[in-house]
N, C-alpha and C. Protein backbone atom coordinates (compact mmCIF):
# COMPACT_ATOMS: atom_id res chain seq x y z
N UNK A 1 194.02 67.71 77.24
CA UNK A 1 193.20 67.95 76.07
C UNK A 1 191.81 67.37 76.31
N UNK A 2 190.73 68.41 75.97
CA UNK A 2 189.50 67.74 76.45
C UNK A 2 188.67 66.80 75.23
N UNK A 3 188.37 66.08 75.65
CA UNK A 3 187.84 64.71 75.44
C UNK A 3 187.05 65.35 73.80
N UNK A 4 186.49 64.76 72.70
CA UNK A 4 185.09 65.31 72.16
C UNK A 4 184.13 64.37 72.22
N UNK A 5 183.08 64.83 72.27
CA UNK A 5 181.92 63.75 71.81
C UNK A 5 180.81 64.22 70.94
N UNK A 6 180.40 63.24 70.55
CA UNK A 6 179.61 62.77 69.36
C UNK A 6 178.08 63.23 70.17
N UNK A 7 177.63 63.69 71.20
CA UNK A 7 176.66 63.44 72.07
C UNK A 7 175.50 64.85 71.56
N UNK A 8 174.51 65.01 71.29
CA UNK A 8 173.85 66.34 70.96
C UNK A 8 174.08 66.87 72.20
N UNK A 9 174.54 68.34 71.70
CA UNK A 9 173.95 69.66 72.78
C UNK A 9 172.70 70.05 72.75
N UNK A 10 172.34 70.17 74.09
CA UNK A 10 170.64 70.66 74.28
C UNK A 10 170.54 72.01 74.95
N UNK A 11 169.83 72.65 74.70
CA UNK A 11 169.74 74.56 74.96
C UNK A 11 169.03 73.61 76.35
N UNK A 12 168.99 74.79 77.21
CA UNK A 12 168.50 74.94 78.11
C UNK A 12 166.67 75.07 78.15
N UNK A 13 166.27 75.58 76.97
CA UNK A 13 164.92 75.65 76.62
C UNK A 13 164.44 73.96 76.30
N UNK A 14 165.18 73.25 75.63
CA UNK A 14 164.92 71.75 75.62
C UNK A 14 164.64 71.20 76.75
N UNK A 15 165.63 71.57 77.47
CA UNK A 15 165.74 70.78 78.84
C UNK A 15 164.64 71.17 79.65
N UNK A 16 164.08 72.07 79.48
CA UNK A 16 162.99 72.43 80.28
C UNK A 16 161.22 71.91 79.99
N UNK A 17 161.32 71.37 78.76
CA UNK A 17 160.46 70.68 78.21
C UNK A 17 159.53 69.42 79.22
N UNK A 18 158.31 69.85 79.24
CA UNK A 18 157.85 69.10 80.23
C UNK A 18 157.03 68.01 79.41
N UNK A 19 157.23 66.60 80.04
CA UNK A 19 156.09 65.74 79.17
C UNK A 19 154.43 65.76 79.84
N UNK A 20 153.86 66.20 79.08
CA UNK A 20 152.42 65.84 79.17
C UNK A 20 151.62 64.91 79.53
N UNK A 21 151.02 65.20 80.71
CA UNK A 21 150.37 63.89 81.55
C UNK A 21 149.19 63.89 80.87
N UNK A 22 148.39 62.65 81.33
CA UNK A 22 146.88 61.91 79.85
C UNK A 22 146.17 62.91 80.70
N UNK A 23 146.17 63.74 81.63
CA UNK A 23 144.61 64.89 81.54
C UNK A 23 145.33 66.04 80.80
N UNK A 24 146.35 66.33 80.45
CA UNK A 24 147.12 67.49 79.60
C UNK A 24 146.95 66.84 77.84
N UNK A 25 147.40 65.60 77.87
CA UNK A 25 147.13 65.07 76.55
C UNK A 25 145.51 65.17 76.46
N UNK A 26 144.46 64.78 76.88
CA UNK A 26 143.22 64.84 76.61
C UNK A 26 142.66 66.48 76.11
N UNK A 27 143.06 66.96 77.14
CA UNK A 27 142.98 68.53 76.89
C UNK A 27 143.29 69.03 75.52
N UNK A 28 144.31 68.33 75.14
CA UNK A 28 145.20 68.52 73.99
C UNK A 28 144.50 68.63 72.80
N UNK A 29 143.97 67.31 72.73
CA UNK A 29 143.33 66.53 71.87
C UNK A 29 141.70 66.80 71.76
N UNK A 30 141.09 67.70 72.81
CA UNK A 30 139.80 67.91 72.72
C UNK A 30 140.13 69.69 72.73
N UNK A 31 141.43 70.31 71.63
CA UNK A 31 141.13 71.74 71.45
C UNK A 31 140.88 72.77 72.87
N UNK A 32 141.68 72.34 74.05
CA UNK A 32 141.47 73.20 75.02
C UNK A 32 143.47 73.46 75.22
N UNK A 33 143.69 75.00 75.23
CA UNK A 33 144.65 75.80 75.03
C UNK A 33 145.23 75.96 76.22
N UNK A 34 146.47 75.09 76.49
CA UNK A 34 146.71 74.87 78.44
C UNK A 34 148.38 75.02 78.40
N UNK A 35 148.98 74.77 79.22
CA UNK A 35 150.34 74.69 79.02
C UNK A 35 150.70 73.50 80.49
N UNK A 36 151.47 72.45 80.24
CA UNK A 36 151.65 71.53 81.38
C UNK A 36 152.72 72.35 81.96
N UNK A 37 152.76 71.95 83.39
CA UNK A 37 153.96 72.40 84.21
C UNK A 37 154.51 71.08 84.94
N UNK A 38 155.88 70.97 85.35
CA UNK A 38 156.51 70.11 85.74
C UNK A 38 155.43 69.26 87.04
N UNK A 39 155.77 67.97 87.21
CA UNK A 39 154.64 67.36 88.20
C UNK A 39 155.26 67.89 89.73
N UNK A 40 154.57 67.95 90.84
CA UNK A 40 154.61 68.26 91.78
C UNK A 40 155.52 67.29 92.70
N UNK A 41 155.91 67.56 94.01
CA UNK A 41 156.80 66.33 94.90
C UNK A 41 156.16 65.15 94.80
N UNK A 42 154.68 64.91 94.52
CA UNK A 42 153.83 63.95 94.92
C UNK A 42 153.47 63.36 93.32
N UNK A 43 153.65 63.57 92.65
CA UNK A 43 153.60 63.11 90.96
C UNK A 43 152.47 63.92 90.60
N UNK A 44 151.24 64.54 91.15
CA UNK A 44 150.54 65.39 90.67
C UNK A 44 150.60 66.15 89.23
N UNK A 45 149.62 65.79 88.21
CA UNK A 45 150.02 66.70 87.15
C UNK A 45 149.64 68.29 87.64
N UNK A 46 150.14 68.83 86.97
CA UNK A 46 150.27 70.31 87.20
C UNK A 46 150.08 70.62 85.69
N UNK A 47 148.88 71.88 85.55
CA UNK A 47 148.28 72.40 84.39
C UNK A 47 148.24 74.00 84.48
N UNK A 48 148.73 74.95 83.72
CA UNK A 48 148.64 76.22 83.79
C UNK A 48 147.63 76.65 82.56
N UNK A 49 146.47 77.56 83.37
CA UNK A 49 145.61 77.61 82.42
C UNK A 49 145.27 79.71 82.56
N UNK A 50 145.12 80.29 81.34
CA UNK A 50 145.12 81.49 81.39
C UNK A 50 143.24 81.79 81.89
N UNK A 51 142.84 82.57 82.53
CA UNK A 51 141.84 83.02 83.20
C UNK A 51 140.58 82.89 82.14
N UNK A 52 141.16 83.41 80.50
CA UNK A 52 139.87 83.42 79.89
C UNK A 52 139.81 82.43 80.14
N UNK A 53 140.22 81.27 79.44
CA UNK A 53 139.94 79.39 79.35
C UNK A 53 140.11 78.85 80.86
N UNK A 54 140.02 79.50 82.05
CA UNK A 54 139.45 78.66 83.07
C UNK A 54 137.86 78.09 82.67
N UNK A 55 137.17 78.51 82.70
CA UNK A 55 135.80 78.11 82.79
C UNK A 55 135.31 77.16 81.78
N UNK A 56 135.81 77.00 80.39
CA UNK A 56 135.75 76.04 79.13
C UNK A 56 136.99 74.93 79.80
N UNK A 57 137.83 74.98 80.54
CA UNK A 57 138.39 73.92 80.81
C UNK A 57 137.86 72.83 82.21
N UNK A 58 137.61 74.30 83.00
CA UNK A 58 136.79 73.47 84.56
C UNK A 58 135.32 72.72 83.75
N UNK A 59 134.91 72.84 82.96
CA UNK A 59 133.85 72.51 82.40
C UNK A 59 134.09 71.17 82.07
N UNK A 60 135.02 71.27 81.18
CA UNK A 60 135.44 69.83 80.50
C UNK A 60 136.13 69.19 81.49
N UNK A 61 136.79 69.68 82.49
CA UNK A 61 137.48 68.50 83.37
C UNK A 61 136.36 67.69 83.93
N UNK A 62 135.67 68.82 84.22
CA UNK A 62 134.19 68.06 85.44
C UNK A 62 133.33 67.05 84.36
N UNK A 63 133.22 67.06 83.00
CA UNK A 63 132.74 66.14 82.15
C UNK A 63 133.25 65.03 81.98
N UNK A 64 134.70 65.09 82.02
CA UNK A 64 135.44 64.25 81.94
C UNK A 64 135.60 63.42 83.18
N UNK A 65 135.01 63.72 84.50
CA UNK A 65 135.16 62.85 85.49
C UNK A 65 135.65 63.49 86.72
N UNK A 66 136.26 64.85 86.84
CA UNK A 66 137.19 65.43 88.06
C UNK A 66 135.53 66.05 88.56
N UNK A 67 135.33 64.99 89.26
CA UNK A 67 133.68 65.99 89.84
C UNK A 67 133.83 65.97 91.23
N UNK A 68 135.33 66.13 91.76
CA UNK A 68 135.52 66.96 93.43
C UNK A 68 136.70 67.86 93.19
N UNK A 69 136.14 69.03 93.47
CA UNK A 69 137.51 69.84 94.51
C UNK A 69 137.42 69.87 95.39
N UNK A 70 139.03 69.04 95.84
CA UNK A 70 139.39 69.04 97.03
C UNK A 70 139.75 70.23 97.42
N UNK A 71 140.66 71.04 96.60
CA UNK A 71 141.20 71.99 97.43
C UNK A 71 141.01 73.37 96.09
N UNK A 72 140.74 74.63 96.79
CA UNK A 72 141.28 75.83 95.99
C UNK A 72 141.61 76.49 97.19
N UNK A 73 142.82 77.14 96.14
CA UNK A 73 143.55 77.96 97.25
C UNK A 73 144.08 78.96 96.01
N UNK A 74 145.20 79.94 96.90
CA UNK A 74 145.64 81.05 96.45
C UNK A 74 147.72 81.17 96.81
N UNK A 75 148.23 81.94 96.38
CA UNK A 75 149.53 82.01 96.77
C UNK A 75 150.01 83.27 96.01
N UNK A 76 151.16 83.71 96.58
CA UNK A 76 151.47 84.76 96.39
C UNK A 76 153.21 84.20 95.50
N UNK A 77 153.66 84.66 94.53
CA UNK A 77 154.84 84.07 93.58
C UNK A 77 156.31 85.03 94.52
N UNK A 78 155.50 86.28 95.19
CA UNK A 78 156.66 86.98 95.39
C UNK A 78 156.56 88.56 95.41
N UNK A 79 156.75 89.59 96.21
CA UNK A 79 156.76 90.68 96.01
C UNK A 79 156.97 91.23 94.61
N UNK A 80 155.96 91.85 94.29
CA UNK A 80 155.63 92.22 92.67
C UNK A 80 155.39 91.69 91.89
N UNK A 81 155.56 90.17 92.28
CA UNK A 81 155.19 88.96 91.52
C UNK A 81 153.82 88.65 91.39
N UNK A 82 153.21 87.78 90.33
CA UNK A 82 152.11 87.43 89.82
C UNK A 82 151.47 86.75 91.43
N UNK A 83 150.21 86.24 91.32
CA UNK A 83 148.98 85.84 92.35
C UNK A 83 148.63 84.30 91.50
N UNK A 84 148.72 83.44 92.37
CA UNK A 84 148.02 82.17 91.60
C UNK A 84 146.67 81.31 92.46
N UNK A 85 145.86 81.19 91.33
CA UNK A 85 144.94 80.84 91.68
C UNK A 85 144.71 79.15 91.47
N UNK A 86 144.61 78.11 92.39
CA UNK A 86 144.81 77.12 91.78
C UNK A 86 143.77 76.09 92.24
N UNK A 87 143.63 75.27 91.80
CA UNK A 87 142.50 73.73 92.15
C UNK A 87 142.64 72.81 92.05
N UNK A 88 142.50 71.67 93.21
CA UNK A 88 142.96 70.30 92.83
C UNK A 88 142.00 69.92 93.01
N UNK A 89 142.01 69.06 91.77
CA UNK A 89 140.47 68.27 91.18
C UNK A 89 140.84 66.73 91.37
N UNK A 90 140.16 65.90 91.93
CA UNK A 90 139.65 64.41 91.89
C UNK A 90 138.45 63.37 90.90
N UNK A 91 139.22 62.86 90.39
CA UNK A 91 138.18 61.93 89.77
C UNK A 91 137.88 60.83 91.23
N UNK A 92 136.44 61.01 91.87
CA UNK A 92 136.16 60.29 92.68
C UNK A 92 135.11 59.06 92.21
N UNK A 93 135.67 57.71 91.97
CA UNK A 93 135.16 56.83 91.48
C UNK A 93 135.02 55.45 92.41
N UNK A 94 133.83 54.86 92.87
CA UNK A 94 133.54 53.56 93.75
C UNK A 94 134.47 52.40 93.56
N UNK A 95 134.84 52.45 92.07
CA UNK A 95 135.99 51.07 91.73
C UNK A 95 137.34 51.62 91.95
N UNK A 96 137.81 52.26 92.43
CA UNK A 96 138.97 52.75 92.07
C UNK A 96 139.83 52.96 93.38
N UNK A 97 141.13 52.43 93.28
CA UNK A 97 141.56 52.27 94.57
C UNK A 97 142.55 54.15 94.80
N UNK A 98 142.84 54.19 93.47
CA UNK A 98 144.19 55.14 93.71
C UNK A 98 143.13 56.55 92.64
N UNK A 99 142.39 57.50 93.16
CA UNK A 99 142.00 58.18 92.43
C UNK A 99 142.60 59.06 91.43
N UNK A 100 142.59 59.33 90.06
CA UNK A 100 143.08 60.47 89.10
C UNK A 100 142.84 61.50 89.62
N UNK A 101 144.07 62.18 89.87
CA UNK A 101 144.73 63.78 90.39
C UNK A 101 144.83 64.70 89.53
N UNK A 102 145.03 66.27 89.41
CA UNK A 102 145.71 66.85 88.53
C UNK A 102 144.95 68.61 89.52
N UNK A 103 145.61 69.31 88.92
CA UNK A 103 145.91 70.66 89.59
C UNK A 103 145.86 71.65 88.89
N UNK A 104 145.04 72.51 88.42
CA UNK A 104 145.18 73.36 87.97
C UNK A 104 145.26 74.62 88.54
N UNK A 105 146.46 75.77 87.42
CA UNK A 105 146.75 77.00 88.33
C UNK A 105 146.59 78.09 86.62
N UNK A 106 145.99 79.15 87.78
CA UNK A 106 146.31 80.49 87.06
C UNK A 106 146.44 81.44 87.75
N UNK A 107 147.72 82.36 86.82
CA UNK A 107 148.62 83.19 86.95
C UNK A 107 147.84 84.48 86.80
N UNK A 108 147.78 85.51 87.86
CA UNK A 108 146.92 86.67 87.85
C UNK A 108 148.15 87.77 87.81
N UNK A 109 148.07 88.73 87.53
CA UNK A 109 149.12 89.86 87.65
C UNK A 109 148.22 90.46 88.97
N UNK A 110 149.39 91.23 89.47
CA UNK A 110 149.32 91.60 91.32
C UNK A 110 147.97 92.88 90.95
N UNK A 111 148.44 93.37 90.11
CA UNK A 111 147.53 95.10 89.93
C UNK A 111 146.02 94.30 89.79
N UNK A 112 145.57 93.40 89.04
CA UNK A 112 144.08 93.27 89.07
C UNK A 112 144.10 91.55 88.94
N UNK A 113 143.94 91.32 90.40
CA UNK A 113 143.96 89.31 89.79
C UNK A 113 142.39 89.26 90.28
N UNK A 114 141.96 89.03 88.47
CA UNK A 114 140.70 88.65 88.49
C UNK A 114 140.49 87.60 87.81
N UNK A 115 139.48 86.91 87.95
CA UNK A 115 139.53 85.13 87.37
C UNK A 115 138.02 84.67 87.70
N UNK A 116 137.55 84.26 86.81
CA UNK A 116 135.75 83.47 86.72
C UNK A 116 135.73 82.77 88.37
N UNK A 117 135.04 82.38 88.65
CA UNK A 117 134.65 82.01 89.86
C UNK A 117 133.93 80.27 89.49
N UNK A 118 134.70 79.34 89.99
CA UNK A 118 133.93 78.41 89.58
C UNK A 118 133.02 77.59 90.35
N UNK A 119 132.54 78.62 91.09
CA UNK A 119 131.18 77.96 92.06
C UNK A 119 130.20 77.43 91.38
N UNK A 120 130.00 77.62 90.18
CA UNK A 120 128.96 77.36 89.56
C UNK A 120 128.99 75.59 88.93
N UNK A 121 130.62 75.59 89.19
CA UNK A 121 130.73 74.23 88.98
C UNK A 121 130.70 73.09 89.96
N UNK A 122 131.60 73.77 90.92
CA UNK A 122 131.32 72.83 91.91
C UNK A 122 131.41 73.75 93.47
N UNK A 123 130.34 73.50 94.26
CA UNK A 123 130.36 74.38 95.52
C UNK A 123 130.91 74.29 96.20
N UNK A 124 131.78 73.46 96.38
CA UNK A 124 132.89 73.51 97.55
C UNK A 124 133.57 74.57 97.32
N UNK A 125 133.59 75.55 95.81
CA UNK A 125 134.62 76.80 96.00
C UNK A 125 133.94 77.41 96.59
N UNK A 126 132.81 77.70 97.44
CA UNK A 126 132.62 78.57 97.93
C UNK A 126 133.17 79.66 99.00
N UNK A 127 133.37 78.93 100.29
CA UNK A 127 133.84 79.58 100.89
C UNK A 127 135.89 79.49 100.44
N UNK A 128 136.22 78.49 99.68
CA UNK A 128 137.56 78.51 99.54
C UNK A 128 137.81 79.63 98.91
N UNK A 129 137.01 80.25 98.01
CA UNK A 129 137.34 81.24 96.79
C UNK A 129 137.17 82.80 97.61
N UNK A 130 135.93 82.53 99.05
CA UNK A 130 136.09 83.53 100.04
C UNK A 130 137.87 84.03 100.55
N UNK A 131 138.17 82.74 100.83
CA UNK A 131 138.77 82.68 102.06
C UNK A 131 140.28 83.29 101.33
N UNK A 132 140.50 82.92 99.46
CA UNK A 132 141.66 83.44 98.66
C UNK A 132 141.00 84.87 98.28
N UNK A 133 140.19 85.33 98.29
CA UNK A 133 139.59 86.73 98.30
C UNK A 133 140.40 87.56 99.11
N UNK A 134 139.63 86.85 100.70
CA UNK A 134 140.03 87.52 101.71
C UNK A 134 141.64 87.98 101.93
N UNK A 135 142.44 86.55 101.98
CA UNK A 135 143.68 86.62 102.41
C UNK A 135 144.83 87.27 101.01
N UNK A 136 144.06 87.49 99.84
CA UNK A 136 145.43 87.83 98.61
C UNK A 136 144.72 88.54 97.75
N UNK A 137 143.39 89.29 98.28
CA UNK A 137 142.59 89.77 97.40
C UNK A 137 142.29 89.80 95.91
N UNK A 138 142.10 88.25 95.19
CA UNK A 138 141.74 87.96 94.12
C UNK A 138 140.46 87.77 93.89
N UNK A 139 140.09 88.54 92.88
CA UNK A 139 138.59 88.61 93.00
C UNK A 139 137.78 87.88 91.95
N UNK A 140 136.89 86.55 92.55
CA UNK A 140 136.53 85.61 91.52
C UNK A 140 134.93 85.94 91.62
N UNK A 141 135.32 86.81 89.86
CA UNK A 141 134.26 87.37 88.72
C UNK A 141 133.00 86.50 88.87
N UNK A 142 131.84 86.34 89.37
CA UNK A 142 130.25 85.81 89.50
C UNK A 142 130.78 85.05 90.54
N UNK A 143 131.06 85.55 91.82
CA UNK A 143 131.05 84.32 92.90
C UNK A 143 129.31 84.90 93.20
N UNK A 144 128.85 84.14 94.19
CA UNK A 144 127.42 84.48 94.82
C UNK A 144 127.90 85.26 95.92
N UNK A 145 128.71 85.32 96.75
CA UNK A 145 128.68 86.07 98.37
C UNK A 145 129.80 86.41 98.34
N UNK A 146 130.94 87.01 97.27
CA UNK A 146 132.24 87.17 98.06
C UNK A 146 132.29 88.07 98.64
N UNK A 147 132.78 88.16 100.25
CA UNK A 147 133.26 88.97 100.84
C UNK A 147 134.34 88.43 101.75
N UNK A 148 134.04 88.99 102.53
CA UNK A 148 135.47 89.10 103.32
C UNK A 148 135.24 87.67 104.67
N UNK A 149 136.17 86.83 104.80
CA UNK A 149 135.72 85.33 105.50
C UNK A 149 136.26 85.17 106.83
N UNK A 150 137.42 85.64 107.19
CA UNK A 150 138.29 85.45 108.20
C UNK A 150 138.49 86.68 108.86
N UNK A 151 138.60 87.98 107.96
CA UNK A 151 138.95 89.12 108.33
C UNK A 151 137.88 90.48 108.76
N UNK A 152 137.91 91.33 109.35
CA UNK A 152 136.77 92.34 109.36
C UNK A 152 136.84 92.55 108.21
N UNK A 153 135.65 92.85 107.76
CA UNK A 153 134.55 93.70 106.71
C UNK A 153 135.79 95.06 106.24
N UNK A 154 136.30 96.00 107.28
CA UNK A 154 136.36 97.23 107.03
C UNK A 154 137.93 97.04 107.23
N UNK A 155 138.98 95.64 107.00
CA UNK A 155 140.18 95.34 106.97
C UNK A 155 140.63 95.59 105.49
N UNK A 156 142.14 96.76 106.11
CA UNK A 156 142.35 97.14 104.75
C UNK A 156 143.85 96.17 104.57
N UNK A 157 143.51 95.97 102.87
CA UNK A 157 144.70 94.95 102.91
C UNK A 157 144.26 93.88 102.70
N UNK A 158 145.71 92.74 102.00
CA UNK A 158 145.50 91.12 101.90
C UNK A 158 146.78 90.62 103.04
N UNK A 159 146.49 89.72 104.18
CA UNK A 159 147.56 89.39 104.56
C UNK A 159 148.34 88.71 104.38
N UNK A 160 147.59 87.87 103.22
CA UNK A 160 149.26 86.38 102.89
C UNK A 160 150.15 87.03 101.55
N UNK A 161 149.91 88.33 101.35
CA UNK A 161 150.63 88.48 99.85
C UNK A 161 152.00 88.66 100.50
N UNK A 162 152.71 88.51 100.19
CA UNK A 162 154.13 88.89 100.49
C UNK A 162 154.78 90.12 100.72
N UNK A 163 153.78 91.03 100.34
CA UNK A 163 154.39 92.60 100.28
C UNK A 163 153.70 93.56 101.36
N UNK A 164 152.87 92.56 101.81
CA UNK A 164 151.42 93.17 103.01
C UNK A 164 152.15 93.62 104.20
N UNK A 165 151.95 95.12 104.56
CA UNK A 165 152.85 95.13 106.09
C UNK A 165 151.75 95.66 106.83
N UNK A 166 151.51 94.85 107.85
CA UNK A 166 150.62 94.72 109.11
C UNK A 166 150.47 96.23 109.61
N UNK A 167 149.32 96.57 109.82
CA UNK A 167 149.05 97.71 110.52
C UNK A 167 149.44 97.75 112.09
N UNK A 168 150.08 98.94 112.45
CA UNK A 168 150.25 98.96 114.25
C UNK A 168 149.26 98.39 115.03
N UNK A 169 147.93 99.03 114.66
CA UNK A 169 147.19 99.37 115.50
C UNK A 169 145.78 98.98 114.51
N UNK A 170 145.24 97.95 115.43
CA UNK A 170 142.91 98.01 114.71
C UNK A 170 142.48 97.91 115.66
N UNK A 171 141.28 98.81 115.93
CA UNK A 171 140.45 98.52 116.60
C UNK A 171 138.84 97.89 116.30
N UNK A 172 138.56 97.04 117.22
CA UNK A 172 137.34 96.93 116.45
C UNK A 172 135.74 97.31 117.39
N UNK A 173 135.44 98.04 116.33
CA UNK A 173 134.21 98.81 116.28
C UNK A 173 133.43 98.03 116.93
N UNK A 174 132.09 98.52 117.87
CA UNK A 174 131.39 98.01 118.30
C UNK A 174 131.16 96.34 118.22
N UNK A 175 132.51 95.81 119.14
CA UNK A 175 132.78 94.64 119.18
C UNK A 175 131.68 93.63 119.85
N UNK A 176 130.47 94.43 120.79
CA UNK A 176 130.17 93.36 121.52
C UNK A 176 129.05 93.17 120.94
């Protein structure tokens, strides 16, 4: 006979409930519309932000102190699956031994992943926002130069998407 207990049942939607790290709470609290995602292997907060409110949020992060990207990059979720566009921002400060982290990503659908370009905030996206152009063809809306970074000009195709199948055969045109 099985046991009973007194213990609440929790849906599966509970359990999935993520707590909010203080750059998700700040966000919160200064009216910017985000959704937290579980922290990364490395404790990293993780922030999912929809494309309109990239640019009102990269704004306020960089006010708030995240005035380096280290990294933007791109990834592919999966054949037919969504395109993510993401950034890890640093609060880089002289007193500070262990710098404030956090990551933000947005979710593009495969048919048109388009998303603000935030060179204007900080230039290191430059060639990074090339280079997720190039390889998963997401196209970030007011970059200054996007084109093509790694690949020929007249290369058809993204090669890191998951669904990309390599051509036999390129030649290239007046190579020398």
């Amino acid at each position: 006979m099985a046991e009973e207990t007194n213990q609440p049942q929790t849906t599966e939607q509970e359990q999935s409930v993520v707590e909010a790290g203080p750059v998700s709470q700040w966000l919160s609290e200064n009216g910017f519309q985000h959704t937290s995602l579980e922290r990364d292997h490395s404790g990293v907060e993780l922030i999912r932000v929809e494309k309109d409110y990239l640019i009102p949020i990269a704004t306020a992060l960089y006010a708030y102190g995240f005035n380096y990207l280290q990294c933007q990059g791109g990834y592919d979720t999966g054949p037919g699956g969504e395109l993510v566009s993401f950034y890890h921002l640093i609060k880089v400060q002289d007193d500070v031994t262990q710098p404030e982290e956090v990551r933000v990503k947005v979710f593009l659908p495969r048919e048109d992943p388009r998303v603000p370009s935030v060179y204007w905030i900080w230039k290191s996206a430059d060639w990074q926002e090339r280079e997720s152009y190039d390889m998963y063809g997401i196209i970030y809306e007011g970059h200054p130069n996007l084109k093509r970074l790694l690949m020929p000009e007249d290369w058809v195709g993204w090669p890191l998407r998951k669904d990309y199948i390599s051509p036999d055969f390129y030649e290239l045109q007046d190579a020398y």
